[in-house]
PDB file of N, CA and C in Angstrom:
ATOM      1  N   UNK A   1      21.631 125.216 -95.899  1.00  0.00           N
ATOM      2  CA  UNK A   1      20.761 124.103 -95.547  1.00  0.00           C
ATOM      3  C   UNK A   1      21.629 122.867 -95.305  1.00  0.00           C
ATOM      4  N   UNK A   2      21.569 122.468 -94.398  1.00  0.00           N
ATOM      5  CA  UNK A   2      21.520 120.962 -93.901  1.00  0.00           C
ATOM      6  C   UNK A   2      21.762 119.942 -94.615  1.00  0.00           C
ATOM      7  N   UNK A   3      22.776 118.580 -95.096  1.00  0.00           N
ATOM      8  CA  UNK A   3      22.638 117.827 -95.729  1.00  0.00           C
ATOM      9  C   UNK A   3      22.899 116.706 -95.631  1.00  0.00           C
ATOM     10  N   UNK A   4      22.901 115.492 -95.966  1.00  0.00           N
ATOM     11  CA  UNK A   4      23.225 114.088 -95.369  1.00  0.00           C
ATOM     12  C   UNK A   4      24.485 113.367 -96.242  1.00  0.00           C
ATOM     13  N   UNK A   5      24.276 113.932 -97.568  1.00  0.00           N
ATOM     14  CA  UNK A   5      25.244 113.450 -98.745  1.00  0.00           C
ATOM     15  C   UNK A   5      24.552 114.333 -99.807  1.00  0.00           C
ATOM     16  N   UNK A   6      25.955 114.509-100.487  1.00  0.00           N
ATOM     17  CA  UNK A   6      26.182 115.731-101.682  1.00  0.00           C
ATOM     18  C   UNK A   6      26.633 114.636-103.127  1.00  0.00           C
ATOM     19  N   UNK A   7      25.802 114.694-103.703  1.00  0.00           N
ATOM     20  CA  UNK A   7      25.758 113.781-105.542  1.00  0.00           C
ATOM     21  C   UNK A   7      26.357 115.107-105.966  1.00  0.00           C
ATOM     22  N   UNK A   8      27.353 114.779-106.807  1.00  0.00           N
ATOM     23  CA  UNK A   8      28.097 115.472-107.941  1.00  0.00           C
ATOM     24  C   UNK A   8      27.418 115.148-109.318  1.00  0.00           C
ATOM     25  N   UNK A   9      26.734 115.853-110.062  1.00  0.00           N
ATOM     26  CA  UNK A   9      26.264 115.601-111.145  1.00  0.00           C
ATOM     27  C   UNK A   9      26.725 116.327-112.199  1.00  0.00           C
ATOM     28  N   UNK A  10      27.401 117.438-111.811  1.00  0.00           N
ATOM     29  CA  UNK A  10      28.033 118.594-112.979  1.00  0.00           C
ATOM     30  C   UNK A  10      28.657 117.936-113.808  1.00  0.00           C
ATOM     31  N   UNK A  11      28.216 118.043-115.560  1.00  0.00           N
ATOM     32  CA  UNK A  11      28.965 117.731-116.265  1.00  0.00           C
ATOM     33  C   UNK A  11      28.048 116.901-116.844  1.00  0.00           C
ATOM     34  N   UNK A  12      27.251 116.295-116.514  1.00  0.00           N
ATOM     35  CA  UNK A  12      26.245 114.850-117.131  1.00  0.00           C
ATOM     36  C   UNK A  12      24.930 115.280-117.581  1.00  0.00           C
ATOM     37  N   UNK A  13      24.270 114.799-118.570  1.00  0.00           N
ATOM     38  CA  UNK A  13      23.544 115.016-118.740  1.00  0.00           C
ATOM     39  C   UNK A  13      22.161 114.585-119.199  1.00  0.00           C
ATOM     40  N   UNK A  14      20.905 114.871-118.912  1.00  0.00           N
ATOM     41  CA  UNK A  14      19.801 114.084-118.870  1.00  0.00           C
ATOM     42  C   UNK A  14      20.070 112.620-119.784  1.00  0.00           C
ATOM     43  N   UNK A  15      19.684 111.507-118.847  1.00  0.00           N
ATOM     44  CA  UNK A  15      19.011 111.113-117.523  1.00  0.00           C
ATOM     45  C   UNK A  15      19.934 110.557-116.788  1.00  0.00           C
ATOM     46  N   UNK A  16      21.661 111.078-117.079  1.00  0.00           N
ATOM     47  CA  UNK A  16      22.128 110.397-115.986  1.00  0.00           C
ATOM     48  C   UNK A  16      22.126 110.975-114.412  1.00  0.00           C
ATOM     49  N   UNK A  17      21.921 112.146-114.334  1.00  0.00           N
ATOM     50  CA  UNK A  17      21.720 112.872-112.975  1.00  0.00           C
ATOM     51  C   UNK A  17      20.396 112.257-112.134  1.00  0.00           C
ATOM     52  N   UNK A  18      19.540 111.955-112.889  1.00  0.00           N
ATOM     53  CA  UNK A  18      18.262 111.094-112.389  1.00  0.00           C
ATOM     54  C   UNK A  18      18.781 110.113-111.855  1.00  0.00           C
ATOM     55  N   UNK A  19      19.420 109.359-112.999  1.00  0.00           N
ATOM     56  CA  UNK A  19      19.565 108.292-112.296  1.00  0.00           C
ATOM     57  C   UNK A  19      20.656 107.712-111.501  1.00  0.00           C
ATOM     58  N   UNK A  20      21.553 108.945-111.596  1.00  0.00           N
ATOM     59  CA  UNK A  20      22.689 108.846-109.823  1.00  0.00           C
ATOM     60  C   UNK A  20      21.286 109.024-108.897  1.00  0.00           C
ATOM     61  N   UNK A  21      21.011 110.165-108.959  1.00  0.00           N
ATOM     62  CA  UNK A  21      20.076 110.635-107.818  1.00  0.00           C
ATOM     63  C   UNK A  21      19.010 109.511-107.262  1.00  0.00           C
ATOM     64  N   UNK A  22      18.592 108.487-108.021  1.00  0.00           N
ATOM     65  CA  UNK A  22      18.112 107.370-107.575  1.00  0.00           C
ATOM     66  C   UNK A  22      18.666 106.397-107.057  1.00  0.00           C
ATOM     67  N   UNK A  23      19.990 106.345-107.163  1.00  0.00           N
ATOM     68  CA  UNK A  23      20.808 105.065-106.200  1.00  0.00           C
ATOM     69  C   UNK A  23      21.108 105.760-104.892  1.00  0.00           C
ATOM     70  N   UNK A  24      21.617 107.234-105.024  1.00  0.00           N
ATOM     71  CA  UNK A  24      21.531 107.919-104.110  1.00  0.00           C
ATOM     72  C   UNK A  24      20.823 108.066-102.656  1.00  0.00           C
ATOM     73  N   UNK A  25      19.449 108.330-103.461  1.00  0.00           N
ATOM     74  CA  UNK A  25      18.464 108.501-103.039  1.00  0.00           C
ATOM     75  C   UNK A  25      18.195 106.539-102.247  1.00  0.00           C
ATOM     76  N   UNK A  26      18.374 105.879-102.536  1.00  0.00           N
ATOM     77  CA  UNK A  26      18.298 104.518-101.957  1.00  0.00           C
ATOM     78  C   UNK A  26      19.316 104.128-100.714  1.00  0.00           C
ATOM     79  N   UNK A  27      19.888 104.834-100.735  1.00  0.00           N
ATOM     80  CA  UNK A  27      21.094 104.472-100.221  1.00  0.00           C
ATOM     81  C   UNK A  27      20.532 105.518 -98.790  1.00  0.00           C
ATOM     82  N   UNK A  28      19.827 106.388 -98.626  1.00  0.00           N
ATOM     83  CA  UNK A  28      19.309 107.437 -97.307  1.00  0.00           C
ATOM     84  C   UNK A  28      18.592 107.009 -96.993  1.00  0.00           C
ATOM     85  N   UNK A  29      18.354 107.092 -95.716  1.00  0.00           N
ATOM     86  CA  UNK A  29      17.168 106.972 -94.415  1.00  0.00           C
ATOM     87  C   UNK A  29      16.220 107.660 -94.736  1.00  0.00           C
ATOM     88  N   UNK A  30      14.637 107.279 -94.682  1.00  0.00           N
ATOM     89  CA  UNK A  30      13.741 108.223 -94.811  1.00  0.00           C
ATOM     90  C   UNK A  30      14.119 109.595 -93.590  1.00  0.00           C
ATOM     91  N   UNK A  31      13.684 110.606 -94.120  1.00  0.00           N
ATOM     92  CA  UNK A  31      14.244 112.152 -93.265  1.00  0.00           C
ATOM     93  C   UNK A  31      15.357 112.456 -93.950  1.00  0.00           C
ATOM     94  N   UNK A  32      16.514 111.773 -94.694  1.00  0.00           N
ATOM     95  CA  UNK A  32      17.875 111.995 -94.794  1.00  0.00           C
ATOM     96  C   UNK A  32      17.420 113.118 -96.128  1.00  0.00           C
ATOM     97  N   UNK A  33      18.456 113.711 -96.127  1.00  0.00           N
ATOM     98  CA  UNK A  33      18.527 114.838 -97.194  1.00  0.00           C
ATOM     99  C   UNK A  33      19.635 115.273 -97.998  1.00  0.00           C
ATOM    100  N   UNK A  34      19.388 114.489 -99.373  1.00  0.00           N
ATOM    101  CA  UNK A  34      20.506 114.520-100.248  1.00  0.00           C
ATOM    102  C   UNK A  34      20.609 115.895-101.150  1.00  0.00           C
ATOM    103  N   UNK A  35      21.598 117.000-101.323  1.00  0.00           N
ATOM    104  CA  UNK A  35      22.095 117.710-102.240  1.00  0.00           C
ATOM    105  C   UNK A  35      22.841 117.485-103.559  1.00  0.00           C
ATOM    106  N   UNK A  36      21.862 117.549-104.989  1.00  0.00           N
ATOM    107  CA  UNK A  36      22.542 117.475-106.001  1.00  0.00           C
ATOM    108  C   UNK A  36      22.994 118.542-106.807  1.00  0.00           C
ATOM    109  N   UNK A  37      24.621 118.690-106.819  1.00  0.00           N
ATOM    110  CA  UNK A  37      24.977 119.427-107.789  1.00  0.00           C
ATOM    111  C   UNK A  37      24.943 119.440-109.308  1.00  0.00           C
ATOM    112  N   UNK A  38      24.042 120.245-110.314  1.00  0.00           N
ATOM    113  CA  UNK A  38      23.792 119.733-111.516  1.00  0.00           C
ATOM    114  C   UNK A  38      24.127 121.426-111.999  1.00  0.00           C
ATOM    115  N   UNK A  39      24.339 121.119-113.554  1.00  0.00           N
ATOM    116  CA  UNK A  39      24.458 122.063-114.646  1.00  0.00           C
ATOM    117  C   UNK A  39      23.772 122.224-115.816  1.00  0.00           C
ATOM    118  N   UNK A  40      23.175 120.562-115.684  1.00  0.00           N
ATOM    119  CA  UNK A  40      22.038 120.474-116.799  1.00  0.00           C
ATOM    120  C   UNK A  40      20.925 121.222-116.900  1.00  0.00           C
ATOM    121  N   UNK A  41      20.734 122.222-118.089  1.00  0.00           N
ATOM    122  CA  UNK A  41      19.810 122.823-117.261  1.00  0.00           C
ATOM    123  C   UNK A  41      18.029 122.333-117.647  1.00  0.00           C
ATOM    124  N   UNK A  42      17.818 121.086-118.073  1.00  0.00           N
ATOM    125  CA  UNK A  42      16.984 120.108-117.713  1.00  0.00           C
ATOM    126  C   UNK A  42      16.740 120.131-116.841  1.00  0.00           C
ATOM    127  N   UNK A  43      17.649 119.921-115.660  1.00  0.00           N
ATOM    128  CA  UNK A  43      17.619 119.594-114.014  1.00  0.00           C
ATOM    129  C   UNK A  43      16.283 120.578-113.782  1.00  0.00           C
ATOM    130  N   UNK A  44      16.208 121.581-114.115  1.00  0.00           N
ATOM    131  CA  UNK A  44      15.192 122.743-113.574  1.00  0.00           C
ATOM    132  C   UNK A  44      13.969 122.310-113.600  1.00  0.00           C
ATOM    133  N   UNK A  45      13.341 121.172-114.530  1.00  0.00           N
ATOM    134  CA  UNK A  45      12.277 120.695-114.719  1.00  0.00           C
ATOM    135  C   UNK A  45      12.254 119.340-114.348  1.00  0.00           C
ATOM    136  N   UNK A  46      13.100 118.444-114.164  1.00  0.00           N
ATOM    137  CA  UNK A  46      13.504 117.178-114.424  1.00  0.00           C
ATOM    138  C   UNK A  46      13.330 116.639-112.726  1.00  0.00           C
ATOM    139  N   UNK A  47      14.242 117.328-112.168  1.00  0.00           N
ATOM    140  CA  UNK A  47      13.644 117.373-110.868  1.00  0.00           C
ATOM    141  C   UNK A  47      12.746 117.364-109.937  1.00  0.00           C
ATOM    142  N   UNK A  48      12.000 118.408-110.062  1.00  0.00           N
ATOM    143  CA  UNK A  48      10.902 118.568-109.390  1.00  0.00           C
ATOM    144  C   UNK A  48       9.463 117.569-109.650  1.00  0.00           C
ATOM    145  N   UNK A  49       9.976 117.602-111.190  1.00  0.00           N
ATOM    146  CA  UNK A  49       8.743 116.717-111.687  1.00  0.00           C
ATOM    147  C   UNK A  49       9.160 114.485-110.771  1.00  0.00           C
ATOM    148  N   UNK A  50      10.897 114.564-110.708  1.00  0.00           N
ATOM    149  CA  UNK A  50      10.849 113.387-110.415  1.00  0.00           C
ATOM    150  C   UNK A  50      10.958 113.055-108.727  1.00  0.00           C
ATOM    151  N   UNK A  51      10.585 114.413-107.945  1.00  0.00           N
ATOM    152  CA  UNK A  51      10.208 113.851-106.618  1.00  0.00           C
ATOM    153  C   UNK A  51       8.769 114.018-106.690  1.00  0.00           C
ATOM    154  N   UNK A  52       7.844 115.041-107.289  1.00  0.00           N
ATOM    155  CA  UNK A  52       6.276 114.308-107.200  1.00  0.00           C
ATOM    156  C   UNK A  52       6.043 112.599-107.420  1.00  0.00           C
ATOM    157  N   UNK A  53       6.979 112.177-108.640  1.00  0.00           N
ATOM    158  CA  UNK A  53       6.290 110.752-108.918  1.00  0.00           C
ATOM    159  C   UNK A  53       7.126 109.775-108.043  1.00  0.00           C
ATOM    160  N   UNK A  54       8.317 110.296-107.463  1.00  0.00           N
ATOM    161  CA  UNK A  54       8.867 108.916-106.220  1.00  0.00           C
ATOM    162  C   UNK A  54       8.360 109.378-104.755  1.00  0.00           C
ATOM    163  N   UNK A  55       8.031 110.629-104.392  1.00  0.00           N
ATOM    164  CA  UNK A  55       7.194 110.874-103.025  1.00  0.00           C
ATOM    165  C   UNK A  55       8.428 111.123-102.236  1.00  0.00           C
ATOM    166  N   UNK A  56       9.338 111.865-102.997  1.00  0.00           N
ATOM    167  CA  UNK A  56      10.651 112.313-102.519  1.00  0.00           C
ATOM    168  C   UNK A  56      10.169 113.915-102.075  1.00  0.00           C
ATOM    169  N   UNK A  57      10.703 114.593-101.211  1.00  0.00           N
ATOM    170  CA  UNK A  57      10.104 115.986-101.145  1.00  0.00           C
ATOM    171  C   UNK A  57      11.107 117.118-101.932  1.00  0.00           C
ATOM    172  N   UNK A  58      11.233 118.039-102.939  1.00  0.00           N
ATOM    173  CA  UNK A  58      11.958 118.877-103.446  1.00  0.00           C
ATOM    174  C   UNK A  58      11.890 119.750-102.169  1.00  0.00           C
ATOM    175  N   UNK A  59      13.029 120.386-101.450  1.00  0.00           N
ATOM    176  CA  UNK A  59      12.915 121.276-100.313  1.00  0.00           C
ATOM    177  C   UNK A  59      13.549 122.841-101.141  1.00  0.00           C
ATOM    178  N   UNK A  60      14.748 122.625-101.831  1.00  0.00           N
ATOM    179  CA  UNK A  60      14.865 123.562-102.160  1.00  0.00           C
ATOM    180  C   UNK A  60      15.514 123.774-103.474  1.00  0.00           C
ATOM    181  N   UNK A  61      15.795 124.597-104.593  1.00  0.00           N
ATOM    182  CA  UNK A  61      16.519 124.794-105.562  1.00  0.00           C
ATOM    183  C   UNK A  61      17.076 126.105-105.857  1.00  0.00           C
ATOM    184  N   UNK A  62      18.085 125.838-106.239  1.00  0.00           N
ATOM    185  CA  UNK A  62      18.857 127.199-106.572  1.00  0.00           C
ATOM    186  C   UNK A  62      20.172 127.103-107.391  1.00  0.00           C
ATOM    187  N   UNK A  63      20.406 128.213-107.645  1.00  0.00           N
ATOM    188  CA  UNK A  63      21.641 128.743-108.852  1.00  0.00           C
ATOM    189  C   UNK A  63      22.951 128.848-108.000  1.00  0.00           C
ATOM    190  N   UNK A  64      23.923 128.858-108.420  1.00  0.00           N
ATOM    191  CA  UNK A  64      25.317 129.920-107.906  1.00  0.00           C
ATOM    192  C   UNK A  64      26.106 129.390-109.250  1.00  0.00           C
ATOM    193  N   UNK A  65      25.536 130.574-109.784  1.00  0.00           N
ATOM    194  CA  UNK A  65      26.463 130.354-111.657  1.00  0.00           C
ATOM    195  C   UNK A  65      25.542 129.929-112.406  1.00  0.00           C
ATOM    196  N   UNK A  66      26.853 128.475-112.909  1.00  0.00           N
ATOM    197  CA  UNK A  66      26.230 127.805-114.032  1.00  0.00           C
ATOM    198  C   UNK A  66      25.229 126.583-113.002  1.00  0.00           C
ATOM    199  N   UNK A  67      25.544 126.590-111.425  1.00  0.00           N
ATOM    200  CA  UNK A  67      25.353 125.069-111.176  1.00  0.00           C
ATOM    201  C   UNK A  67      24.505 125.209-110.362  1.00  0.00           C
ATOM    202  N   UNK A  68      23.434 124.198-110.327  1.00  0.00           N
ATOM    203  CA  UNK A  68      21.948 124.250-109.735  1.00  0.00           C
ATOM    204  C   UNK A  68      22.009 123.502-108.094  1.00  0.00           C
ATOM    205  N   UNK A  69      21.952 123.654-107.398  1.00  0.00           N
ATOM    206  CA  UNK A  69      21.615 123.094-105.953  1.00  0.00           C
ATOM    207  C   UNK A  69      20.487 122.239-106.039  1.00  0.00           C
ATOM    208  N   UNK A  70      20.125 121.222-105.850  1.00  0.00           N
ATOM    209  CA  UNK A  70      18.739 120.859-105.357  1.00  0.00           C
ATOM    210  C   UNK A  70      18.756 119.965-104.310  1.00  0.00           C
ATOM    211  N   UNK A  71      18.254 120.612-103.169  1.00  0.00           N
ATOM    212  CA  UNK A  71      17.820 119.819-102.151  1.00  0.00           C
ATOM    213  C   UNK A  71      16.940 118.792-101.891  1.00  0.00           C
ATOM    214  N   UNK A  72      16.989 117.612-101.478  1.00  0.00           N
ATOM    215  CA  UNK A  72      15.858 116.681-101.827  1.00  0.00           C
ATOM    216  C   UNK A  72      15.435 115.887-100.289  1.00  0.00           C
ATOM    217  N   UNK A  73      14.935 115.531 -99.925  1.00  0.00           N
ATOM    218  CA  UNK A  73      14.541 115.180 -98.783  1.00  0.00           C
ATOM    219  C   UNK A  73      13.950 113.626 -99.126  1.00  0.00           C
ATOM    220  N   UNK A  74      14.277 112.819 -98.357  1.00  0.00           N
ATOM    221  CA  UNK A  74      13.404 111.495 -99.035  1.00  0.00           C
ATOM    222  C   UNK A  74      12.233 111.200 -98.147  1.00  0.00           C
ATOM    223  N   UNK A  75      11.193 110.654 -99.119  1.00  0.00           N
ATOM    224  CA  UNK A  75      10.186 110.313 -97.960  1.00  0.00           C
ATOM    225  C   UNK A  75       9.385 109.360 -98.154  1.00  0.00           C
TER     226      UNK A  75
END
């Protein structure tokens, strides 16, 4: 998948991955589509729940290992 900018989050853990992912996330064009790399495995819930309440779109999530992909789309 497609991406605009890649957040490194491996290694940190709840709520600092949120809250990279929110300056992040400020910093993109609506359409733009940021990839965060995380390990927390919070992230699995933490996520999804925090693009319903900013109207960010979760496009995709996934594993390879220990480290979680999440695709985010802003909107």
């Amino acid at each position: 998948m497609e991406f605009t900018r890649e957040l490194n989050a491996v290694g940190l853990s709840c709520p600092i991955p949120i809250i990279k992912t929110k300056k992040a996330m400020d910093e993109l064009k609506e359409g733009e589509v940021l990839l965060v790399l995380a390990d927390d495995p919070g992230a699995r819930e933490d996520f999804p729940a925090w693009c319903e309440q900013t109207g960010n779109e979760l496009l995709k999530m996934e594993e390879e290992g220990k480290v979680i992909k999440i695709f985010i789309k802003k909107g």
